[in-house]
C-alpha atoms as a PDB file:
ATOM      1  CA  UNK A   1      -5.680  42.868 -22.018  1.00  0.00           C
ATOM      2  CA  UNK A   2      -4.266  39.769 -22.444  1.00  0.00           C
ATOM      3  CA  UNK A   3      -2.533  38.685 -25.398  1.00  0.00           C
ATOM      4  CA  UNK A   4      -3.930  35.849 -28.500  1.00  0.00           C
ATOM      5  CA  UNK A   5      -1.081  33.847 -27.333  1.00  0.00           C
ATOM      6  CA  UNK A   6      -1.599  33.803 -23.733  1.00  0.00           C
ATOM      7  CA  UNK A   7      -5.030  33.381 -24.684  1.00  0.00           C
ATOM      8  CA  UNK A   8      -4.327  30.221 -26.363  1.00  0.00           C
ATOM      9  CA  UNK A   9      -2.015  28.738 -24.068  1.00  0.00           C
ATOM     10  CA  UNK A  10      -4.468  29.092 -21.272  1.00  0.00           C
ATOM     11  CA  UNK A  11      -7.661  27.565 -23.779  1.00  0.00           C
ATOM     12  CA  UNK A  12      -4.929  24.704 -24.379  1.00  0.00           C
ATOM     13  CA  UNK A  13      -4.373  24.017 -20.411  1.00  0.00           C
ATOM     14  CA  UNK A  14      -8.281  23.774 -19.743  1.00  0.00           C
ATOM     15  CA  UNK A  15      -8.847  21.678 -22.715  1.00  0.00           C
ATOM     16  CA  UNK A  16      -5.688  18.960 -21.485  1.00  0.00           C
ATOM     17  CA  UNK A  17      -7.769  19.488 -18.226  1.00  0.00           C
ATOM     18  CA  UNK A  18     -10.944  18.204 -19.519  1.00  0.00           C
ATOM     19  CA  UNK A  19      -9.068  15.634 -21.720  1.00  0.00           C
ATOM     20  CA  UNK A  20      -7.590  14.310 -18.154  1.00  0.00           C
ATOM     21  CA  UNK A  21     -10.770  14.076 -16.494  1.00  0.00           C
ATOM     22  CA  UNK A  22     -12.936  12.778 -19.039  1.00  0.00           C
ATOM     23  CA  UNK A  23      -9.967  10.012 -19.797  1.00  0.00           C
ATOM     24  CA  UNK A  24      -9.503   8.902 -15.987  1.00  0.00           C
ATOM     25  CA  UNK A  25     -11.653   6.934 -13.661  1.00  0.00           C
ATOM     26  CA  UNK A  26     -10.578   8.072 -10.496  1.00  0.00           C
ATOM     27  CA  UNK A  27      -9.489  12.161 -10.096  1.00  0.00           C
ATOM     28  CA  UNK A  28      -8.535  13.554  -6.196  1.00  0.00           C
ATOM     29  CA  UNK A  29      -8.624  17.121  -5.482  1.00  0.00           C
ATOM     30  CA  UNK A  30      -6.338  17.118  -2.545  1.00  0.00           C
ATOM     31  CA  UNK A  31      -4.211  19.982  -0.814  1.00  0.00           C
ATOM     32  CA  UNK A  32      -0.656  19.535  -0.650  1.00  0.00           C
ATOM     33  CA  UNK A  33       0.779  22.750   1.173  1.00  0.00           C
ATOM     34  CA  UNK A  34       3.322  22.133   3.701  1.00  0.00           C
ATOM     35  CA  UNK A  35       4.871  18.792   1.945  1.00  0.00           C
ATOM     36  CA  UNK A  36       8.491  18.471   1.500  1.00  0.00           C
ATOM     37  CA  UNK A  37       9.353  17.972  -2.278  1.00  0.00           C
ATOM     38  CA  UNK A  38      10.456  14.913  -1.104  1.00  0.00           C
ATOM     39  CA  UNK A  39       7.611  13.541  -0.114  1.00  0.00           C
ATOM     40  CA  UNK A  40       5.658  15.396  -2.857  1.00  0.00           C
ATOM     41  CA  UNK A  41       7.855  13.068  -5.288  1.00  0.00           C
ATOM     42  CA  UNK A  42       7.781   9.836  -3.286  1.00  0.00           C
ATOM     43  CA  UNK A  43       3.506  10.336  -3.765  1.00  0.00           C
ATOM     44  CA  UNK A  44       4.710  10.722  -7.869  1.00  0.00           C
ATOM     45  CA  UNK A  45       6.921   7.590  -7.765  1.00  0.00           C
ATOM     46  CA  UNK A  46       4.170   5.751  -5.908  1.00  0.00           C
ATOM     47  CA  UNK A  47       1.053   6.990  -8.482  1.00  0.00           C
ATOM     48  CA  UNK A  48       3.493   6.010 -11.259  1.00  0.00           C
ATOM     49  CA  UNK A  49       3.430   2.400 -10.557  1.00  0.00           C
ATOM     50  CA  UNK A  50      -0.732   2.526 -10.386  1.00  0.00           C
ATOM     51  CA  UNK A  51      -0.842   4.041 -13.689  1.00  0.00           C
ATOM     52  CA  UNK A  52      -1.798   7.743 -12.135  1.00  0.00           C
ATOM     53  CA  UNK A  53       0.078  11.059 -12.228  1.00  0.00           C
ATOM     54  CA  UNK A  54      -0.490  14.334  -9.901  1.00  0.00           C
ATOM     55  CA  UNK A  55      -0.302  18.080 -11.536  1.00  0.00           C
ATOM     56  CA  UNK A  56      -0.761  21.302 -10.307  1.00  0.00           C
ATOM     57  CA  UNK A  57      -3.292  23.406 -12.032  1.00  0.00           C
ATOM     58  CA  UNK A  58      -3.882  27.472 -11.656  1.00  0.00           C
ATOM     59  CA  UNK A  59      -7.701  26.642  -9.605  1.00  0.00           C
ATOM     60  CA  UNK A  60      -9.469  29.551 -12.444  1.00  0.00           C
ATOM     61  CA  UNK A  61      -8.643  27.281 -15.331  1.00  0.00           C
ATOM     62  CA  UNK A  62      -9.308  24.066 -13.282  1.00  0.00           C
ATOM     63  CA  UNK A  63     -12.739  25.807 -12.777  1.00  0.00           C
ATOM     64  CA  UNK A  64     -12.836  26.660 -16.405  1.00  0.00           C
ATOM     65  CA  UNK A  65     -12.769  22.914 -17.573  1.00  0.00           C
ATOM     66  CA  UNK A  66     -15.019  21.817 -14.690  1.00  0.00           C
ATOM     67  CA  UNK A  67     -17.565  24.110 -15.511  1.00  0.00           C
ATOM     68  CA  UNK A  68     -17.397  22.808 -19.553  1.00  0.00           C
ATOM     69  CA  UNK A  69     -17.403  19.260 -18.094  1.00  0.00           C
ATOM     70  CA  UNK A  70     -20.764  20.251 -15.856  1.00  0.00           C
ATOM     71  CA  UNK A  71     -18.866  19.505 -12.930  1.00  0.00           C
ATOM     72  CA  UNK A  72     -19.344  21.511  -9.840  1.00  0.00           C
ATOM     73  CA  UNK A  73     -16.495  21.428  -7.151  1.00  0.00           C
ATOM     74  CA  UNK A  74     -17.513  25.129  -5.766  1.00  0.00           C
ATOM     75  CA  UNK A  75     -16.085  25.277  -2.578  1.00  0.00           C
ATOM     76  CA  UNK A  76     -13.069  23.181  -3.266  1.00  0.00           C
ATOM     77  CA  UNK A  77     -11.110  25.187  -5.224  1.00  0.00           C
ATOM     78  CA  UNK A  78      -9.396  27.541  -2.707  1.00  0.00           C
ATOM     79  CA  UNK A  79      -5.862  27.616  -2.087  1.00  0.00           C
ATOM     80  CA  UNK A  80      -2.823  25.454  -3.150  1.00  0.00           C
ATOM     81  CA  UNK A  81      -4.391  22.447  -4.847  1.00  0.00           C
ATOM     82  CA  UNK A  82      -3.167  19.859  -6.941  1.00  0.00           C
ATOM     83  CA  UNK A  83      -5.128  16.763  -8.757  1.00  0.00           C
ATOM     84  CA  UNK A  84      -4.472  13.324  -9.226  1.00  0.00           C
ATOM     85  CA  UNK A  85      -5.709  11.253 -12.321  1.00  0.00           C
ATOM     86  CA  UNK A  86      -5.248   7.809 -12.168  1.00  0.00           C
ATOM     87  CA  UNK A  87      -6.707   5.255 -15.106  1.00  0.00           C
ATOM     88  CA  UNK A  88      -7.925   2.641 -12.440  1.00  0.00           C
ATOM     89  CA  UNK A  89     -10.498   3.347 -10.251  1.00  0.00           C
ATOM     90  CA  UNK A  90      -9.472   1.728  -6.838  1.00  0.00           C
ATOM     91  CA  UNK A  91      -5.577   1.491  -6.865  1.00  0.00           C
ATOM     92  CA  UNK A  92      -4.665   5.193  -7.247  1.00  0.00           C
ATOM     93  CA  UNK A  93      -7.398   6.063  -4.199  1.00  0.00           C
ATOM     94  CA  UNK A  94      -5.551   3.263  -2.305  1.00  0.00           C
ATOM     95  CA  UNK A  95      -2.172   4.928  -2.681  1.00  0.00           C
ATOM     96  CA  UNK A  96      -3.299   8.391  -2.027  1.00  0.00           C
ATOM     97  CA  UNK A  97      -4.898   7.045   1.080  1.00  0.00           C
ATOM     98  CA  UNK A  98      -2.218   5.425   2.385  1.00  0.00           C
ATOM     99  CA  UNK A  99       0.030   8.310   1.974  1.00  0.00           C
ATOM    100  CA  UNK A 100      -2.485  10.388   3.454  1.00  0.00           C
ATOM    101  CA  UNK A 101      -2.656   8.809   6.579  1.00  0.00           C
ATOM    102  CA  UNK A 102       1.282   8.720   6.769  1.00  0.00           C
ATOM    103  CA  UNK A 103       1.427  12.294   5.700  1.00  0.00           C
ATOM    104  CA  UNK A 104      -0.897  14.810   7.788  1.00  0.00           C
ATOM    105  CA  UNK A 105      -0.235  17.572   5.994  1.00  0.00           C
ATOM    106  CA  UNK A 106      -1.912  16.206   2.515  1.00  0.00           C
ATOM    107  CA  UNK A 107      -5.875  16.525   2.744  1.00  0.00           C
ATOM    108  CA  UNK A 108      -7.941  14.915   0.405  1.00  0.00           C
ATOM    109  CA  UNK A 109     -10.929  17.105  -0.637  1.00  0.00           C
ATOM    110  CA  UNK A 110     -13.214  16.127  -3.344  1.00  0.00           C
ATOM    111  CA  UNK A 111     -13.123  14.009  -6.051  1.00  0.00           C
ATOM    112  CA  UNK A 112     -14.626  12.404  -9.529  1.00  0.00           C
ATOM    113  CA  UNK A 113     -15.236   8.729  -9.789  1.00  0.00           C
ATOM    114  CA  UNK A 114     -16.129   7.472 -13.099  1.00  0.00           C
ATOM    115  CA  UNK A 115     -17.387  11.007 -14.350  1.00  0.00           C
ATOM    116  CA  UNK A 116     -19.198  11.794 -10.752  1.00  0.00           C
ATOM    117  CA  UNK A 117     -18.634  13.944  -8.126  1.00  0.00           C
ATOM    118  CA  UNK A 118     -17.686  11.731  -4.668  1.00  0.00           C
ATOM    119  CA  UNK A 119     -17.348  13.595  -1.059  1.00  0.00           C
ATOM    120  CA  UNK A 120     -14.714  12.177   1.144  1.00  0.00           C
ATOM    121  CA  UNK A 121     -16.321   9.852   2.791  1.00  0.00           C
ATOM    122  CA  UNK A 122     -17.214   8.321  -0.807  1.00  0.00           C
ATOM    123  CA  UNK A 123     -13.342   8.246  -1.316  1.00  0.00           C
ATOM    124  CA  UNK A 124     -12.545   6.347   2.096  1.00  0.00           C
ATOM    125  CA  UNK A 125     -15.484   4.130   1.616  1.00  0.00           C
ATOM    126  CA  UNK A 126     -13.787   3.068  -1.727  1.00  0.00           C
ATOM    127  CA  UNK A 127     -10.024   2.771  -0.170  1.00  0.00           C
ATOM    128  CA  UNK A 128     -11.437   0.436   2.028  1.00  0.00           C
ATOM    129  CA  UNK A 129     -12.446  -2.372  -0.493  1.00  0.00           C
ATOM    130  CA  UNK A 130      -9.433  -4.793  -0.933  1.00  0.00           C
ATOM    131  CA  UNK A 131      -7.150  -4.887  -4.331  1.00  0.00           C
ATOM    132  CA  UNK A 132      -7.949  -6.878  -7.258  1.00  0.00           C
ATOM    133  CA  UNK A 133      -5.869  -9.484  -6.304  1.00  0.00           C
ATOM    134  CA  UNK A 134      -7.372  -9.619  -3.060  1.00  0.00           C
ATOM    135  CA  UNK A 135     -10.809  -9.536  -4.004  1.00  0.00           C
ATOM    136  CA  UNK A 136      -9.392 -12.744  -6.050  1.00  0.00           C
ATOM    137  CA  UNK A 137      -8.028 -14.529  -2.940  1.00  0.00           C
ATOM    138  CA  UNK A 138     -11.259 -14.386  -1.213  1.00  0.00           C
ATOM    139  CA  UNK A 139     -13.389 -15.407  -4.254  1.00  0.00           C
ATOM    140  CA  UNK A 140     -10.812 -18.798  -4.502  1.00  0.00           C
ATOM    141  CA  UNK A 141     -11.182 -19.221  -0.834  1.00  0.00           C
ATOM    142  CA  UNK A 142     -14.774 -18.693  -1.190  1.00  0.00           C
ATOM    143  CA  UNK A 143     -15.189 -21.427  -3.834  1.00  0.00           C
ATOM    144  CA  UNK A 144     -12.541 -23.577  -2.379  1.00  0.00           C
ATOM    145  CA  UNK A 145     -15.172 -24.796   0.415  1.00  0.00           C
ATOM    146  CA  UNK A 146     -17.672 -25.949  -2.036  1.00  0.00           C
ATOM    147  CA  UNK A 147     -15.234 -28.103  -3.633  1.00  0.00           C
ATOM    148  CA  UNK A 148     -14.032 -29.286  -0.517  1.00  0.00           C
ATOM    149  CA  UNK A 149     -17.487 -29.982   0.643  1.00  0.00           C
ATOM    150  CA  UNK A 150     -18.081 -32.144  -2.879  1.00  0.00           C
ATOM    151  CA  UNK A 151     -14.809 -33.996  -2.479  1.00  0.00           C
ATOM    152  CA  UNK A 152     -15.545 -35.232   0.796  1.00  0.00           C
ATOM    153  CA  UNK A 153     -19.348 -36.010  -0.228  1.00  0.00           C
ATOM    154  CA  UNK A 154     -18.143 -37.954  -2.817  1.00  0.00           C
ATOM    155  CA  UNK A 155     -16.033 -39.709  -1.305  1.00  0.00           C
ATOM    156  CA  UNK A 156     -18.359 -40.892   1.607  1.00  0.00           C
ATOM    157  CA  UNK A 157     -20.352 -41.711  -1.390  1.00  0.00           C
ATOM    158  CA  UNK A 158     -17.825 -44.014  -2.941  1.00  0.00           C
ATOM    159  CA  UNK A 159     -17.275 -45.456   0.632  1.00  0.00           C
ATOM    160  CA  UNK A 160     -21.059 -46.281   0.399  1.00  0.00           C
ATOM    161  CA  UNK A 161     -20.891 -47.844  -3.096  1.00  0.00           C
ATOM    162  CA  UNK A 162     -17.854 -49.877  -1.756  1.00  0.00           C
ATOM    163  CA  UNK A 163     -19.744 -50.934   1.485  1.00  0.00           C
ATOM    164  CA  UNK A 164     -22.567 -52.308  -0.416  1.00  0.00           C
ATOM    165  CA  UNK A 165     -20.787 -54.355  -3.204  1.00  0.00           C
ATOM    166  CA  UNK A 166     -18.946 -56.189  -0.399  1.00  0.00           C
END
């Protein structure tokens, strides 16, 4: 049997778990086996600057704290796993993504946007909308027309005005 202390180390992983989740908009449940620690720590640096981390959790007390969160990921919790928690919702699915595509060997499974479960076709869907800043860019351009359009209207009106008066 185990002991009080192992006990209480393991209650203390499952509740940073559930502290994680519950305090992250975007969480990936991806499989990483077959990565060089290289490239394992280039995917760190990269989360880092988003604002998101990646740890590796023992999948029976990642089940644990899914299971107190009502969160059901059956299916998904087989092998070598490791999770990503990011505070943003878009930017952190972006980067893991990305790397994905450059890195065959990581495989994005499952994961929980803003407390709910998303399959991966959820994720890609949302790696496909542009950044902030380009969501911007296209709102400006967007709204650039109309003032464009009202510039040159009234200026053909003042060309009128001018016309008339002479």
């Amino acid at each position: 049997m185990a002991s009080q202390k192992v006990l209480n180390e393991k209650k203390e992983i499952v509740d940073e778990i559930k502290n994680k989740i519950q305090n992250s908009e975007s969480v990936i449940l991806f499989q990483y086996q077959g990565l060089t620690v290289s490239s394992l720590s280039e995917l760190r640096n990269k989360l880092r600057d988003v604002n998101a981390e990646v740890k590796v959790y023992k999948n029976t007390l990642l089940k644990r704290a899914l299971d107190e969160l009502n969160l059901n990921l059956e299916g998904f919790l087989e092998g070598p796993n490791a999770i990503l928690f990011g505070k943003d919702l878009l930017e952190p699915i972006k980067v893991i993504s990305n790397f994905a595509k450059d890195n065959e060997l990581l495989d994005i499974r499952v994961g929980i946007l803003s407390g709910d479960v998303a399959d991966i076709n959820t994720i890609r869907e949302y790696a496909s909308i542009p950044s902030r800043d380009g969501l911007l860019t296209m709102l400006a351009g967007g709204m650039m027309q109309y003032v464009r359009d009202l510039a040159i209207g009234l200026n053909l009106y003042a060309e009128q005005l001018e016309k008339n008066n002479n």
